[in-house]
C-alpha atoms as a PDB file:
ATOM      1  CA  UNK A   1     124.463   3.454 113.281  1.00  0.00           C
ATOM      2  CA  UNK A   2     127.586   6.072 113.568  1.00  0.00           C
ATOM      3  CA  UNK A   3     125.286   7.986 115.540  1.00  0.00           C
ATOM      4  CA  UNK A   4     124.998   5.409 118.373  1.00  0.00           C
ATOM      5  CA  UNK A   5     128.805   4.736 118.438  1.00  0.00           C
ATOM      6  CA  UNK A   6     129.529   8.211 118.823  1.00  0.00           C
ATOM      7  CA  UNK A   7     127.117   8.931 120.822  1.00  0.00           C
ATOM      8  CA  UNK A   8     128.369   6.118 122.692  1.00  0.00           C
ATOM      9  CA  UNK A   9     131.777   6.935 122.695  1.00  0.00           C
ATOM     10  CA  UNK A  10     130.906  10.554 124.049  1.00  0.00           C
ATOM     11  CA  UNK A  11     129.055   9.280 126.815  1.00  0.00           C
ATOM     12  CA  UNK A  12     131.797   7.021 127.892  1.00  0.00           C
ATOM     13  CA  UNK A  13     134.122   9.990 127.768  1.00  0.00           C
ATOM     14  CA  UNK A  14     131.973  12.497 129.651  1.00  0.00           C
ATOM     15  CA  UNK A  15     131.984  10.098 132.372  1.00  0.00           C
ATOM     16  CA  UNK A  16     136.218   9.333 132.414  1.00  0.00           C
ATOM     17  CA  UNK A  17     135.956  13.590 132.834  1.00  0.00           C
ATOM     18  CA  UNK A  18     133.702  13.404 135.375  1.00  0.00           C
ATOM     19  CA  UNK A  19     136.316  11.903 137.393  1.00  0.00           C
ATOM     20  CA  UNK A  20     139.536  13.014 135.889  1.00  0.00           C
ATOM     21  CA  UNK A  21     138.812  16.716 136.326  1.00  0.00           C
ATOM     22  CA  UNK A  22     138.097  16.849 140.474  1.00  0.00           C
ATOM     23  CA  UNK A  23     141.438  15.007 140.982  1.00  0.00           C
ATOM     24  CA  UNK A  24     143.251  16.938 138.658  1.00  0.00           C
ATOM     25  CA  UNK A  25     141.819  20.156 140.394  1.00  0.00           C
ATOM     26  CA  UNK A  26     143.261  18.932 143.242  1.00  0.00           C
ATOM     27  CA  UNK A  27     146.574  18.401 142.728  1.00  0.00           C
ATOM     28  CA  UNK A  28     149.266  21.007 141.359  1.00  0.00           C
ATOM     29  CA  UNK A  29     153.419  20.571 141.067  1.00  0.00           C
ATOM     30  CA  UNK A  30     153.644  21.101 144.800  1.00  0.00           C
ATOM     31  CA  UNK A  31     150.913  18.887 145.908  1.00  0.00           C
ATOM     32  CA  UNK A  32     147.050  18.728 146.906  1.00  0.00           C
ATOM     33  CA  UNK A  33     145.539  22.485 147.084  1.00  0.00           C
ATOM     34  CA  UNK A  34     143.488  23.174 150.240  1.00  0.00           C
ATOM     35  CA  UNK A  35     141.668  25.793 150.911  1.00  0.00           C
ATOM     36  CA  UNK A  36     144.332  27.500 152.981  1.00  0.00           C
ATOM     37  CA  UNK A  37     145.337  27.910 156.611  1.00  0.00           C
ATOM     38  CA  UNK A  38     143.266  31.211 156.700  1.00  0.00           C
ATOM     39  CA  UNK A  39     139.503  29.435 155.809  1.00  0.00           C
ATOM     40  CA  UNK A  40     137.167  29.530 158.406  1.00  0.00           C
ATOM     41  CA  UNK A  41     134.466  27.484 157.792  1.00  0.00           C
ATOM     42  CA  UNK A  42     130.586  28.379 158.730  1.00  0.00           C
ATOM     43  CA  UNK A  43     127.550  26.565 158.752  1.00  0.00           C
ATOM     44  CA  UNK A  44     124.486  28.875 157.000  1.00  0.00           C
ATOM     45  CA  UNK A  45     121.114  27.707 158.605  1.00  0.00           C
ATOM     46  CA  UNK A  46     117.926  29.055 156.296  1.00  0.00           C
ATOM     47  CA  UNK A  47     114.955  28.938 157.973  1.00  0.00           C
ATOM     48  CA  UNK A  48     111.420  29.300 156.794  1.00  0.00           C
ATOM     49  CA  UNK A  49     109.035  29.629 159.783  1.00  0.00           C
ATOM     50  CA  UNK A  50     105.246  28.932 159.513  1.00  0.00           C
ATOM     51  CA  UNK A  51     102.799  31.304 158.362  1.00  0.00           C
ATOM     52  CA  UNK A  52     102.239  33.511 161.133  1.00  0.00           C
ATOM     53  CA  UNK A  53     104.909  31.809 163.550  1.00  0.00           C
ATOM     54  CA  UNK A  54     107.679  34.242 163.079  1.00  0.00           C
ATOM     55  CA  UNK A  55     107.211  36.682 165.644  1.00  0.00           C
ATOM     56  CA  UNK A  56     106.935  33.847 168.309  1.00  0.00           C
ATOM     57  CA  UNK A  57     109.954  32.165 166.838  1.00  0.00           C
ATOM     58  CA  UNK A  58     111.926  35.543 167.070  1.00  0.00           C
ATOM     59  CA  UNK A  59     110.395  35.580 170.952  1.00  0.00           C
ATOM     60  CA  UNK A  60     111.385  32.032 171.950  1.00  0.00           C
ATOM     61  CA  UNK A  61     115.360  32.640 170.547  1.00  0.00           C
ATOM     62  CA  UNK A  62     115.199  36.239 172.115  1.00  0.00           C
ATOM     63  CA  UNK A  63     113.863  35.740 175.619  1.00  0.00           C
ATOM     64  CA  UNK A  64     115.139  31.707 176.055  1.00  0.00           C
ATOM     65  CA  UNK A  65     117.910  30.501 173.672  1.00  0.00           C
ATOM     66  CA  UNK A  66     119.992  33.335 173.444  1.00  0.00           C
ATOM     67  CA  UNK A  67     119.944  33.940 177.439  1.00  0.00           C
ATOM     68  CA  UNK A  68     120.900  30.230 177.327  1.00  0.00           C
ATOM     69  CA  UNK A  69     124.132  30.833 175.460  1.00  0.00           C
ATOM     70  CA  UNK A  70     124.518  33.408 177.547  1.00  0.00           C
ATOM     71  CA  UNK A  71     124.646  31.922 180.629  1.00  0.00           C
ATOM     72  CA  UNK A  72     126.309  28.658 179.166  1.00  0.00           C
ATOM     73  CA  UNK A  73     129.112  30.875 177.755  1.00  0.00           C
ATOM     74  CA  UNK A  74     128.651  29.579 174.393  1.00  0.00           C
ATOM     75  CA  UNK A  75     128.607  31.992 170.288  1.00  0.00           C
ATOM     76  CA  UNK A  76     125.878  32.924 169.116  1.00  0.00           C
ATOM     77  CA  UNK A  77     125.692  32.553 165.608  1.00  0.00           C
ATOM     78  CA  UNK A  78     128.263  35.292 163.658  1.00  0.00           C
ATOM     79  CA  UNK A  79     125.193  36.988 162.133  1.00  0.00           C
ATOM     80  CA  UNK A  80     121.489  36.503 161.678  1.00  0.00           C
ATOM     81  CA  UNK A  81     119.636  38.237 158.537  1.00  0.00           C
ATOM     82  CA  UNK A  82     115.650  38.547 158.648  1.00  0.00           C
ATOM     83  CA  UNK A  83     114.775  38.159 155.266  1.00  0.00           C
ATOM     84  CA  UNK A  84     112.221  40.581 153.144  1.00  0.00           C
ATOM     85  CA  UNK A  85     112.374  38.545 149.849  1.00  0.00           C
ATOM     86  CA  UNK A  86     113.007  35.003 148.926  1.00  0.00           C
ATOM     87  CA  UNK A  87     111.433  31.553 150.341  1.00  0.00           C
ATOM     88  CA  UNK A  88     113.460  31.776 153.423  1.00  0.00           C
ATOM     89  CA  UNK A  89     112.669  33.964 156.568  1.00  0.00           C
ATOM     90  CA  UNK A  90     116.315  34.115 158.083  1.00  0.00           C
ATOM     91  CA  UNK A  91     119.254  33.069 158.127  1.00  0.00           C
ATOM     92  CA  UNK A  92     121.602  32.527 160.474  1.00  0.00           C
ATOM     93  CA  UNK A  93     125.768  32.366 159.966  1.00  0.00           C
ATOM     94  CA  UNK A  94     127.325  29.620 162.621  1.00  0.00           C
ATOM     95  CA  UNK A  95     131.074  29.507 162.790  1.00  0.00           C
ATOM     96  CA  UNK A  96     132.731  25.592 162.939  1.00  0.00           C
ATOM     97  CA  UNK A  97     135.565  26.700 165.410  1.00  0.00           C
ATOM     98  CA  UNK A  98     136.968  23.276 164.667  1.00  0.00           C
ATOM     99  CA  UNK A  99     136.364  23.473 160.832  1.00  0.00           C
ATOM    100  CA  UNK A 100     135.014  20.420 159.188  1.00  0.00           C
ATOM    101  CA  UNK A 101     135.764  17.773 161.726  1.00  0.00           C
ATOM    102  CA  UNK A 102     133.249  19.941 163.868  1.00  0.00           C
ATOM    103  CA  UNK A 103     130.593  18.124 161.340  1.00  0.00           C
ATOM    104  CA  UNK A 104     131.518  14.709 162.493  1.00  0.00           C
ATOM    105  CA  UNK A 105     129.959  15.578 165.744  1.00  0.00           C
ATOM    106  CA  UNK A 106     125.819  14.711 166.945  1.00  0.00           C
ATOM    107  CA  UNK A 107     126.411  17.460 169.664  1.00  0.00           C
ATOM    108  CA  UNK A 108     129.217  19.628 170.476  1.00  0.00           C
ATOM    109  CA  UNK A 109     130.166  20.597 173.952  1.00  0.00           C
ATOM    110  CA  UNK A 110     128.806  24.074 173.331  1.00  0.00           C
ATOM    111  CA  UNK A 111     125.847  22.418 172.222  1.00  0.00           C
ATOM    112  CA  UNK A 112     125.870  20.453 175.629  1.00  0.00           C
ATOM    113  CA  UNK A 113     126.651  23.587 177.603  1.00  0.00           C
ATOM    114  CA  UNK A 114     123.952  25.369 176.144  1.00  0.00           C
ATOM    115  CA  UNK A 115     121.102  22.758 176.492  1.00  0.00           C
ATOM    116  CA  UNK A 116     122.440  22.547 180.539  1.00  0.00           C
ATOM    117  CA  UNK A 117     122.042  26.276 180.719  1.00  0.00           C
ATOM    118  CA  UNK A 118     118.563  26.351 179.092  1.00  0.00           C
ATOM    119  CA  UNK A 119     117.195  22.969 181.201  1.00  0.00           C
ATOM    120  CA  UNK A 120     118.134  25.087 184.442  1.00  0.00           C
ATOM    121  CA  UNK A 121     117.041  28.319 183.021  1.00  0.00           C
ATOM    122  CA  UNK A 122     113.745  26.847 182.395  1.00  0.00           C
ATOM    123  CA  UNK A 123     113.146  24.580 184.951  1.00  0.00           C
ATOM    124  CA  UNK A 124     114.051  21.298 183.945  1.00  0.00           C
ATOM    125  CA  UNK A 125     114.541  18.725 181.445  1.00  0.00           C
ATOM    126  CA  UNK A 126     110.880  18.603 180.788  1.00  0.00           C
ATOM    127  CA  UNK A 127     110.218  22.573 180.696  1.00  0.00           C
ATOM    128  CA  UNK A 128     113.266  22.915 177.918  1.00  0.00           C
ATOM    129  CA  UNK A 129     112.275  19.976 176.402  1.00  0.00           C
ATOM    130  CA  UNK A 130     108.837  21.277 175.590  1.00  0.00           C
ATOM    131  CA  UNK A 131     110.053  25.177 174.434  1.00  0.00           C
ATOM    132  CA  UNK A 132     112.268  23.312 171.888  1.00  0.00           C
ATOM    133  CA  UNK A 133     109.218  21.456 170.802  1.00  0.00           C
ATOM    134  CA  UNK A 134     107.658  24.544 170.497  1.00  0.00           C
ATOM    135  CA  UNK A 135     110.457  26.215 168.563  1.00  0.00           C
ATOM    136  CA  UNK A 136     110.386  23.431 166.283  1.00  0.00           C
ATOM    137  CA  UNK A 137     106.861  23.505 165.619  1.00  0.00           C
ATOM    138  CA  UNK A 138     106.900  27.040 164.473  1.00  0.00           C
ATOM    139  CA  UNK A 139     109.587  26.038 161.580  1.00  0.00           C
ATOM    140  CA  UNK A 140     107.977  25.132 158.071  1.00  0.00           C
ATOM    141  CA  UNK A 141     111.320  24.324 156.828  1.00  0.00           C
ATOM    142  CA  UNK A 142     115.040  24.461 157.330  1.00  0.00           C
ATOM    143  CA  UNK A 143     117.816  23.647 155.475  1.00  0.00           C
ATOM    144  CA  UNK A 144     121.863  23.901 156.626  1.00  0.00           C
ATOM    145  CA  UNK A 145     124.759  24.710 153.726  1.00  0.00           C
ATOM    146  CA  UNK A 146     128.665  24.716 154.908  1.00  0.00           C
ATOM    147  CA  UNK A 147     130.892  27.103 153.199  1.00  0.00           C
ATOM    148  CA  UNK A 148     134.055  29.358 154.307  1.00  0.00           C
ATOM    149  CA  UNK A 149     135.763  32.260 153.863  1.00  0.00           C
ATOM    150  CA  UNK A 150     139.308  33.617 153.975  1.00  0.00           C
ATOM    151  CA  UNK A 151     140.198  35.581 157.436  1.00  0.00           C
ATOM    152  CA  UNK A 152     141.298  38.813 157.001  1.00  0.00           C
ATOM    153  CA  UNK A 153     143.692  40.250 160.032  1.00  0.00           C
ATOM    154  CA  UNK A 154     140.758  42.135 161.041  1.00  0.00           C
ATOM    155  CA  UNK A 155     138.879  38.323 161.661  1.00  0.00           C
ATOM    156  CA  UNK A 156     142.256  37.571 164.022  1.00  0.00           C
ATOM    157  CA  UNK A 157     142.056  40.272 166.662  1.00  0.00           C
END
């Protein structure tokens, strides 16, 4: 029986910390911490392509979506790594010029830009419309993480 109640009584406890140690994180003697006016938040998309799709994927974002950007005006992402190990194939680094509240968005306007550029580029609505269905057939899975890091003067310039 004093096993229960302390068991009890530890379980009621772990949860009261569960809570009281995020807030307390938060807060110091001069108020809440933030990350700090020099985080730049990114989104990290991993991407794990079919078996065999790969090289077409690469093809599609070489010869289509990046001359979209191009023409749109619109980043690319900050970086891309092809992947030799691991479950994923890529990844691809995406800065949120507007930090967080860029999340709250469906689409961006560079996102808007860029799908204008790539419907004329291609055609029309229908044309584009069927080489992202393509793209998205080739991906087996995909999965998007948001992190940031601290600019350097180097980032500024």
């Amino acid at each position: 029986m004093q096993i229960i109640k302390f068991s009890k009584v530890l379980a009621v406890a772990a949860a009261l910390t569960m809570f009281a140690v995020p807030a307390s994180a938060q807060d110091d003697d001069e108020g809440p911490i933030t990350q700090g006016e020099d985080a730049k938040y990114v989104r990290v998309v991993h991407i794990k392509y079919k078996p065999g799709k790969r090289e077409r994927a690469m093809e599609i974002i070489a010869e289509h979506f990046v001359k979209a950007s191009e023409a749109a005006g619109t980043p690319g992402p900050l970086g891309v790594i092809h992947l030799q190990s691991g479950e994923w194939d890529s990844l691809a680094v995406w800065s949120l010029e507007g930090g967080l509240a860029d999340l709250e968005w469906y689409r961006t306007e560079d996102n808007i830009k860029w799908w204008a550029a790539l419907v004329e580029q291609e055609g029309g609505e229908e044309a584009a419309g069927a080489l992202w269905g393509e793209y998205q057939s080739l991906i087996d899975e995909a999965e998007s993480d948001i992190g940031h890091y601290h600019a350097t003067e180097e980032d500024e310039e």
